[in-house]
C-alpha atoms as a PDB file:
ATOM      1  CA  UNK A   1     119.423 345.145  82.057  1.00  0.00           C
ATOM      2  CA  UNK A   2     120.841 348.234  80.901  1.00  0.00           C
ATOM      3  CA  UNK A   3     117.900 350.927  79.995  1.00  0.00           C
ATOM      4  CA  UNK A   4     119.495 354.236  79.997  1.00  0.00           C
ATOM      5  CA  UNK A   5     123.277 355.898  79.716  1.00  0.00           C
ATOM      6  CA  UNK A   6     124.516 359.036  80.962  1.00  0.00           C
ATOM      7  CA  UNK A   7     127.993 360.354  80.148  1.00  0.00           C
ATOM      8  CA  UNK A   8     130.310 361.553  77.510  1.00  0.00           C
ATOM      9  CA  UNK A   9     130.778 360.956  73.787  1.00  0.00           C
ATOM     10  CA  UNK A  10     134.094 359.428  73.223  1.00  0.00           C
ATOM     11  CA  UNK A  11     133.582 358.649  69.217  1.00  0.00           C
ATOM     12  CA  UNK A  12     130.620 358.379  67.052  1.00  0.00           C
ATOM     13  CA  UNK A  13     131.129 355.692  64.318  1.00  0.00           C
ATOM     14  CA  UNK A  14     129.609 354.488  61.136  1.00  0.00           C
ATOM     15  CA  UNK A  15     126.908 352.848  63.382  1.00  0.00           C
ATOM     16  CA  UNK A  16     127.407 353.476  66.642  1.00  0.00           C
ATOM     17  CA  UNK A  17     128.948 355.869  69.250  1.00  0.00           C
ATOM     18  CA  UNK A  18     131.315 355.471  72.384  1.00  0.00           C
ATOM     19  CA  UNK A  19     130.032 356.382  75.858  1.00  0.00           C
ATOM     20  CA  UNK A  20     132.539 357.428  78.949  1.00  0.00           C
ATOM     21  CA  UNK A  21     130.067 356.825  81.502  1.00  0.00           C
ATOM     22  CA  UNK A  22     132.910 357.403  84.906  1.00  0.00           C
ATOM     23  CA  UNK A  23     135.731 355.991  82.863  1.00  0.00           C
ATOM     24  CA  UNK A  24     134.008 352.911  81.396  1.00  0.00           C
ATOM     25  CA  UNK A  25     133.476 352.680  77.661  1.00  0.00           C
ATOM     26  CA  UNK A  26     130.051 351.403  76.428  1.00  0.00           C
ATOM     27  CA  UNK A  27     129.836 350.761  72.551  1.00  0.00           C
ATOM     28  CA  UNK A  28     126.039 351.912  71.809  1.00  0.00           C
ATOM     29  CA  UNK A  29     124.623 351.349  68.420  1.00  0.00           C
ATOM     30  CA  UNK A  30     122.514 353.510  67.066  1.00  0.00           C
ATOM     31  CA  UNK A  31     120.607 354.585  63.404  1.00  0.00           C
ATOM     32  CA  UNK A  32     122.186 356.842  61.313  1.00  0.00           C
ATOM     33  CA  UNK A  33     119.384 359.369  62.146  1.00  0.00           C
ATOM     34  CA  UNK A  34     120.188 358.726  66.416  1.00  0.00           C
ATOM     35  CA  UNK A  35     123.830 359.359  65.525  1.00  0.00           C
ATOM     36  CA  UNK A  36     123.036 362.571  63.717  1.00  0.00           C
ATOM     37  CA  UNK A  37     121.729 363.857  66.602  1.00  0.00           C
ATOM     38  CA  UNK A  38     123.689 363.214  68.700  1.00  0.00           C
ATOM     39  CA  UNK A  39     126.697 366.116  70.340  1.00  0.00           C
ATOM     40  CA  UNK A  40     129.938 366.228  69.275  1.00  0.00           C
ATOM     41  CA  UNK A  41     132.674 364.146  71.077  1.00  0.00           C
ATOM     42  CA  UNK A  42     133.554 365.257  74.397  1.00  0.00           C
ATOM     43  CA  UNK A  43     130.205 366.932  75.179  1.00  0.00           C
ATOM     44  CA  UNK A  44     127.324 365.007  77.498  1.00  0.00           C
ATOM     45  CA  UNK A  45     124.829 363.248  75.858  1.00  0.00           C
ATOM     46  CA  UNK A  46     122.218 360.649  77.999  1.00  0.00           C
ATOM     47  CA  UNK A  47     120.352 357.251  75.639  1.00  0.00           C
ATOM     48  CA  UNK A  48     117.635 355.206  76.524  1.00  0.00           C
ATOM     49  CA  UNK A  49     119.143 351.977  75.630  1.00  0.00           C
ATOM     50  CA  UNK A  50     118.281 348.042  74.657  1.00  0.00           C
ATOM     51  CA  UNK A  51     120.611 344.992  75.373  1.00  0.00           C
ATOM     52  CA  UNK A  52     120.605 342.413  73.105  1.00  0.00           C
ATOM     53  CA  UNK A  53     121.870 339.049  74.458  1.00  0.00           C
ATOM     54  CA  UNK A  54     122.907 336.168  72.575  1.00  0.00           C
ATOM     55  CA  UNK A  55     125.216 333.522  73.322  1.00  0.00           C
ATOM     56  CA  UNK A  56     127.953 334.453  71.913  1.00  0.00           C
ATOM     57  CA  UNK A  57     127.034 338.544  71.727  1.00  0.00           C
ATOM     58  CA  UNK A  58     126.341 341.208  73.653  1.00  0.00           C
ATOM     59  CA  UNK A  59     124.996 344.388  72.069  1.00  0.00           C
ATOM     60  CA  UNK A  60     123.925 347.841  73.330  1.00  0.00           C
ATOM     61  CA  UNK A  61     121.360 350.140  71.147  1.00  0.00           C
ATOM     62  CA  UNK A  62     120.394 353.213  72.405  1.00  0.00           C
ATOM     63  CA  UNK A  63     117.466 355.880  71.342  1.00  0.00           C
ATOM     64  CA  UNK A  64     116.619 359.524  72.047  1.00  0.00           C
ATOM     65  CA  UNK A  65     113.264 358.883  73.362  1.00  0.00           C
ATOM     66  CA  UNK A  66     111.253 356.012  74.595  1.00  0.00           C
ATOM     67  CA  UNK A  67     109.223 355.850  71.250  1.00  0.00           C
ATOM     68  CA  UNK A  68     112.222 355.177  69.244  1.00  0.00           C
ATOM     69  CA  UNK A  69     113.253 352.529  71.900  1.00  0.00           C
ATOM     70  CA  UNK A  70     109.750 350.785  72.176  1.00  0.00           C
ATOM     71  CA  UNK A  71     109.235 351.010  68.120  1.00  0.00           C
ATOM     72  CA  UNK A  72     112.613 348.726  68.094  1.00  0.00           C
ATOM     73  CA  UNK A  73     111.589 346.336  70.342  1.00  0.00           C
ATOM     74  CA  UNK A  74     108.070 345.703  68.299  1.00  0.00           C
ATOM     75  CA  UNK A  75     109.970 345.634  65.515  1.00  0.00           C
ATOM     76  CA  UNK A  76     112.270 343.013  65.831  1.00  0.00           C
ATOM     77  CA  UNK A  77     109.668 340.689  67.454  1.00  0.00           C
ATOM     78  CA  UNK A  78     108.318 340.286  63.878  1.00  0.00           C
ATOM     79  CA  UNK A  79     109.884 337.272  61.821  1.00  0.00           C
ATOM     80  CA  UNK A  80     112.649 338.121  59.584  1.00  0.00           C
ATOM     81  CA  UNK A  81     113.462 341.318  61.707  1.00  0.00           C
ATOM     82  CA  UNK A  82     116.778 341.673  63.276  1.00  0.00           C
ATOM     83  CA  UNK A  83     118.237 344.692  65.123  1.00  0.00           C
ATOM     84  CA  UNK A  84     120.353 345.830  62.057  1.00  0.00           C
ATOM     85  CA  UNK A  85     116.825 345.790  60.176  1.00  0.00           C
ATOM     86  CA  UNK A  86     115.089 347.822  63.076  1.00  0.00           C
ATOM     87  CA  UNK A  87     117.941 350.016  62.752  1.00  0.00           C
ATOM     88  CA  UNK A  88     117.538 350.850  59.308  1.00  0.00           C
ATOM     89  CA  UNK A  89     113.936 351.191  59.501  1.00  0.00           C
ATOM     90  CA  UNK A  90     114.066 353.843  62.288  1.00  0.00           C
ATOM     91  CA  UNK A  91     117.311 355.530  60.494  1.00  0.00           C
ATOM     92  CA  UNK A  92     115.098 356.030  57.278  1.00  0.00           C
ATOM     93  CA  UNK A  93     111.551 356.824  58.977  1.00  0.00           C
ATOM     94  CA  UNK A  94     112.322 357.823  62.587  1.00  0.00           C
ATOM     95  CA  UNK A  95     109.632 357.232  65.530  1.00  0.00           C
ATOM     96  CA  UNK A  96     107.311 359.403  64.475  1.00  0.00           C
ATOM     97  CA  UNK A  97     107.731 358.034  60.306  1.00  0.00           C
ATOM     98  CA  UNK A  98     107.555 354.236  61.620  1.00  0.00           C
ATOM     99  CA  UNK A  99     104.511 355.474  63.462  1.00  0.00           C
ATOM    100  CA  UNK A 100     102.318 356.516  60.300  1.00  0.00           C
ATOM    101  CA  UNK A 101     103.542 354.128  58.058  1.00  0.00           C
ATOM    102  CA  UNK A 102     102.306 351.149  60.588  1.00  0.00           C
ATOM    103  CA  UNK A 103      98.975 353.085  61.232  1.00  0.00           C
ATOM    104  CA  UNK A 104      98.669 353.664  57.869  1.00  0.00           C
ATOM    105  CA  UNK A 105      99.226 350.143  56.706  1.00  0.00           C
ATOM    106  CA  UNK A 106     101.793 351.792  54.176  1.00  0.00           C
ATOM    107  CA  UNK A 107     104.493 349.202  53.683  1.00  0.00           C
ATOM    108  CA  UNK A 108     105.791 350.720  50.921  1.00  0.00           C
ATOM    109  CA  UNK A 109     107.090 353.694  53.199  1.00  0.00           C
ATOM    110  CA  UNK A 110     108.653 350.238  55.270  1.00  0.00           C
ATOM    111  CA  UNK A 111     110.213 348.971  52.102  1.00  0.00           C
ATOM    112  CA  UNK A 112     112.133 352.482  51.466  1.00  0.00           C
ATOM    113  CA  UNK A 113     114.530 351.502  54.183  1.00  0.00           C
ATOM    114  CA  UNK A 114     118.087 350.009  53.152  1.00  0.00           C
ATOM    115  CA  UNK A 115     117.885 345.958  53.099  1.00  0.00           C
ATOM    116  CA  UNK A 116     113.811 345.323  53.537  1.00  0.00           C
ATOM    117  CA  UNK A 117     112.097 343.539  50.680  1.00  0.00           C
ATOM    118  CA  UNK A 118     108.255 343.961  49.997  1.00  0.00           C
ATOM    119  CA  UNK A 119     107.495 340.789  52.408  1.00  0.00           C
ATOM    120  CA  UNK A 120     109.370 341.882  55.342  1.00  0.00           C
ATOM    121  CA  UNK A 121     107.795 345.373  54.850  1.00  0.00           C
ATOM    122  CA  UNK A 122     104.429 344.008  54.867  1.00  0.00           C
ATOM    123  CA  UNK A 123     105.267 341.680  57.876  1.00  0.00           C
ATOM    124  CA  UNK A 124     106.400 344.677  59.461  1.00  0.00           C
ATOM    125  CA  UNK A 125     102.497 346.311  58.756  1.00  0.00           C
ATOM    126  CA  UNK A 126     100.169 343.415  59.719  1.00  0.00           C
ATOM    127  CA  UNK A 127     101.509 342.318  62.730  1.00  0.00           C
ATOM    128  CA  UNK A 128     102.577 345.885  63.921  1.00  0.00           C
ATOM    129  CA  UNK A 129      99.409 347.713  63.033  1.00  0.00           C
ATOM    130  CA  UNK A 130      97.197 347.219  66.629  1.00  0.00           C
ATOM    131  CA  UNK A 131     100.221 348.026  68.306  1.00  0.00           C
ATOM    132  CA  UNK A 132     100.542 351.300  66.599  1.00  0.00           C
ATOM    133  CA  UNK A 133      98.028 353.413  68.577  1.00  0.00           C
ATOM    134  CA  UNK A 134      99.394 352.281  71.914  1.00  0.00           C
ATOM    135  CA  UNK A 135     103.031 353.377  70.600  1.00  0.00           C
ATOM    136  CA  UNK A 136     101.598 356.751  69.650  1.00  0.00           C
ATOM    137  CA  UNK A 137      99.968 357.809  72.720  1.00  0.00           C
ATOM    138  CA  UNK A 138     103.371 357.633  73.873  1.00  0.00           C
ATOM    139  CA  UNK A 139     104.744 360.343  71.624  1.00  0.00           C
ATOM    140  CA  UNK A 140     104.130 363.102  74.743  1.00  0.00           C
ATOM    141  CA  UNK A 141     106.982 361.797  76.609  1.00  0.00           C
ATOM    142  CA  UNK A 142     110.051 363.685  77.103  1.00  0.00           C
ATOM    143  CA  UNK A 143     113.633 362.497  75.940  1.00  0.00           C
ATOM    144  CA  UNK A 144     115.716 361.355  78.575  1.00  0.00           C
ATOM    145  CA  UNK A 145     117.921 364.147  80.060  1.00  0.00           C
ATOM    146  CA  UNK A 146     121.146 363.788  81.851  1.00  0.00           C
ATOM    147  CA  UNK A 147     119.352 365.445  85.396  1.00  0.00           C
ATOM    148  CA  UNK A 148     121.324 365.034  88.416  1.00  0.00           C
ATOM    149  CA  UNK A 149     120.866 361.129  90.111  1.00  0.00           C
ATOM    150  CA  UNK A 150     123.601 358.804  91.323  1.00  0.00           C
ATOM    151  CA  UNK A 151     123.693 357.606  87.699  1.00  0.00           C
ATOM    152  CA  UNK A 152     125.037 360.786  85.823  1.00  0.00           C
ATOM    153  CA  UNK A 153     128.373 361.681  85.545  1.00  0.00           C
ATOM    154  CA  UNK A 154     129.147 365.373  87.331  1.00  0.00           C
ATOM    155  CA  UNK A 155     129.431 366.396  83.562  1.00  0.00           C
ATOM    156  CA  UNK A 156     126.087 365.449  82.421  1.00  0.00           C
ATOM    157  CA  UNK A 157     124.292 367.126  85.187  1.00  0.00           C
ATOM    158  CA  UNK A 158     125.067 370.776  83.166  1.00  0.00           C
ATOM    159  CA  UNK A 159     121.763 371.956  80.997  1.00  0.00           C
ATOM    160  CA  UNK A 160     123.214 371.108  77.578  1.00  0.00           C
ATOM    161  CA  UNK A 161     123.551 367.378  78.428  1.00  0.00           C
ATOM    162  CA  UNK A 162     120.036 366.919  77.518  1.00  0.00           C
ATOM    163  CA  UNK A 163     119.572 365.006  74.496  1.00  0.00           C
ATOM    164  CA  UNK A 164     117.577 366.389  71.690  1.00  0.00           C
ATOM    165  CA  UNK A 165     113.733 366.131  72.371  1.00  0.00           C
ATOM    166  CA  UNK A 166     110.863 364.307  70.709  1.00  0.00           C
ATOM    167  CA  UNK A 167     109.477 365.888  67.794  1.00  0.00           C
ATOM    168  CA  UNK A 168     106.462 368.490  69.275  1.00  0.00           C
ATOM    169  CA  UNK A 169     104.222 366.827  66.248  1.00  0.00           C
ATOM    170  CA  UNK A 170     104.840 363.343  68.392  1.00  0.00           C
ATOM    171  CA  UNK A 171     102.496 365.264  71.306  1.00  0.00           C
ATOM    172  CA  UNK A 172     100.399 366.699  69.467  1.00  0.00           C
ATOM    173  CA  UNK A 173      99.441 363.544  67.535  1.00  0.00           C
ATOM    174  CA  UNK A 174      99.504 361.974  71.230  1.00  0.00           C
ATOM    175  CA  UNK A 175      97.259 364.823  72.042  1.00  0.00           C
ATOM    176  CA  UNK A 176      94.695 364.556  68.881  1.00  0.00           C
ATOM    177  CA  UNK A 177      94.484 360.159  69.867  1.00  0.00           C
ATOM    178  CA  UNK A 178      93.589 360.597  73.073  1.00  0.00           C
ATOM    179  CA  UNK A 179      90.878 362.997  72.386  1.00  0.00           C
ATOM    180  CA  UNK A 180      89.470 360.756  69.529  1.00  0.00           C
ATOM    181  CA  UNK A 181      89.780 357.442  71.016  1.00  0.00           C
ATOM    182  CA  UNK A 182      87.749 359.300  74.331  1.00  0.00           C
ATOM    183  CA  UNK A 183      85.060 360.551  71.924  1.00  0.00           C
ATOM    184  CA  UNK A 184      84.458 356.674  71.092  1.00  0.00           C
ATOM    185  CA  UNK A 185      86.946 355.709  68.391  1.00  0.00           C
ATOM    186  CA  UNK A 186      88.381 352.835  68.101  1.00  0.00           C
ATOM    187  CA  UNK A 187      92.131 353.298  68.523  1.00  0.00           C
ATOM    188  CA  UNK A 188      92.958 351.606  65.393  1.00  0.00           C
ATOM    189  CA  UNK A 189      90.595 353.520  63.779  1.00  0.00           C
ATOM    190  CA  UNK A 190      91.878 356.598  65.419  1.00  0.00           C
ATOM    191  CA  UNK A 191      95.507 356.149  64.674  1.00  0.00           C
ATOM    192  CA  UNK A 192      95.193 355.521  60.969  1.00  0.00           C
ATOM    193  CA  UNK A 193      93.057 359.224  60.867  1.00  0.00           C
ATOM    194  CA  UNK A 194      96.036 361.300  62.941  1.00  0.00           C
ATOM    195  CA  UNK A 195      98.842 359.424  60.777  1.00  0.00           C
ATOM    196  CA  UNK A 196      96.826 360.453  57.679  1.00  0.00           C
ATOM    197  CA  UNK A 197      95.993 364.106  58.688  1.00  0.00           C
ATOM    198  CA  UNK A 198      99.230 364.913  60.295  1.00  0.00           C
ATOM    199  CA  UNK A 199     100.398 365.198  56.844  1.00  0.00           C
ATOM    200  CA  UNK A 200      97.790 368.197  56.439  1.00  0.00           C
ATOM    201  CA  UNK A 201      97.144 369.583  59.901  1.00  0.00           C
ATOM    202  CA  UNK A 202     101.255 369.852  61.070  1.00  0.00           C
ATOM    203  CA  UNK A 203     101.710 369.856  64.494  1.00  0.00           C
ATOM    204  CA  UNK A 204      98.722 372.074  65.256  1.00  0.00           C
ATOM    205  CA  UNK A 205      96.551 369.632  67.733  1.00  0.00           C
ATOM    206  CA  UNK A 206      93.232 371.215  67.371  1.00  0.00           C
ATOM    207  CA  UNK A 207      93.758 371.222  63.964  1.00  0.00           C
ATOM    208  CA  UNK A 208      95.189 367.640  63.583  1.00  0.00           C
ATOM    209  CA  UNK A 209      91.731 366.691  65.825  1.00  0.00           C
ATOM    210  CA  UNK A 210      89.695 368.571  63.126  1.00  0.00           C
ATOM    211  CA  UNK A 211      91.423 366.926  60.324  1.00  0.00           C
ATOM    212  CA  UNK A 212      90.732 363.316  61.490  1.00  0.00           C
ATOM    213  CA  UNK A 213      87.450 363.949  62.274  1.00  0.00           C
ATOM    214  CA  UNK A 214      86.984 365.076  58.729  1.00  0.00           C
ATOM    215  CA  UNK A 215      88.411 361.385  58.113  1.00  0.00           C
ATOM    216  CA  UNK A 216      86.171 359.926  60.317  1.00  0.00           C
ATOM    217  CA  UNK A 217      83.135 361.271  59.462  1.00  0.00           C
ATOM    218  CA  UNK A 218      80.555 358.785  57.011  1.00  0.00           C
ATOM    219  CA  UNK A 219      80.800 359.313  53.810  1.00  0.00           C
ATOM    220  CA  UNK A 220      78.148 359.813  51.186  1.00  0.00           C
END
């Protein structure tokens, strides 16, 4: 299994890029918001990746961080989901977007990417939404970075091989679920409170924990 790639952009495509990893070419697909961010050919670069084998295919999809790669692989577990759906998803929402909308139960967020009907979306939400919490405690993790191991090309072991990093919002809301599900929240619970107050409270932690709580508390 191939789980990470360190080397050089050759070519980014319509969906995908080309990586020289020590002279051997690996065609990576990626959303069209991974491909955005990634360097310009000929400069390091260093993907978590996902191989997809089939009999007759073999295909390589790589992420910035190991939300974005984790997100895809709960994604296309659900029925009707392939990779070029999971693709699209992430392209339109990103980790962090995919995150909410699950926790949320919003489908209709799910729906807004290219190619996924109302039933898919809503597929996508019910069978997705306990997993959500679990997938944004993760959101604290650094990117992968092209560090010096026997892996990485001599090129990618300079400081602007490092990818571009998670979204500092992703720790905080991290941050904020922790803290909630250790004051006695369920994590469900707790997840569908930081998705909805992230919205208000930025990426602020002790005021995203504030903001939930105001969620949380009873009403009337």
């Amino acid at each position: 299994m191939i789980g990470k790639l360190s080397g050089r952009i050759d070519y980014i495509g319509e969906d995908h890029a080309l990586i020289d990893v020590r002279g051997v070419g690996y065609l990576v697909y990626c959303s069209e918001r991974t491909l955005r961010a990634l360097p310009r050919a000929g400069e390091p670069v260093a993907l978590y990746t996902e191989l997809l084998v089939r009999e007759d295919l073999l295909q390589l999809f790589g992420f910035t961080s190991l939300v974005e790669k984790e997100w895809h692989r709960l994604l296309i577990s659900v029925q009707g989901v392939g990779a070029k759906a999971s693709m699209a998803i992430l392209g339109a929402l990103g980790p962090d977007g995919v995150s909410r909308a699950i926790a949320l139960g919003d489908w209709g967020a799910v729906k807004a990417a290219k190619g996924i009907g109302p039933k898919t979306a809503q597929r996508v939400v019910n069978e997705l939404k306990d997993k959500a919490p679990a997938v944004m405690a993760m959101g604290a993790a650094t990117a992968p970075s092209a560090g010096h191991d026997d892996d990485v090309i001599e090129a990618a072991q300079a400081p602007a091989a490092a990818p571009a990093q998670p979204a500092p919002g992703g720790a905080a809301q991290s941050e904020a679920l922790s803290a909630l599900t250790n004051l006695g929240y369920a994590p469900g619970e707790a997840a569908s409170a930081v998705a909805q107050a992230a919205g208000e409270a930025g990426e602020d932690t002790a005021a995203l924990i504030r903001a939930a709580l105001r969620l949380l508390a009873p009403k009337g």
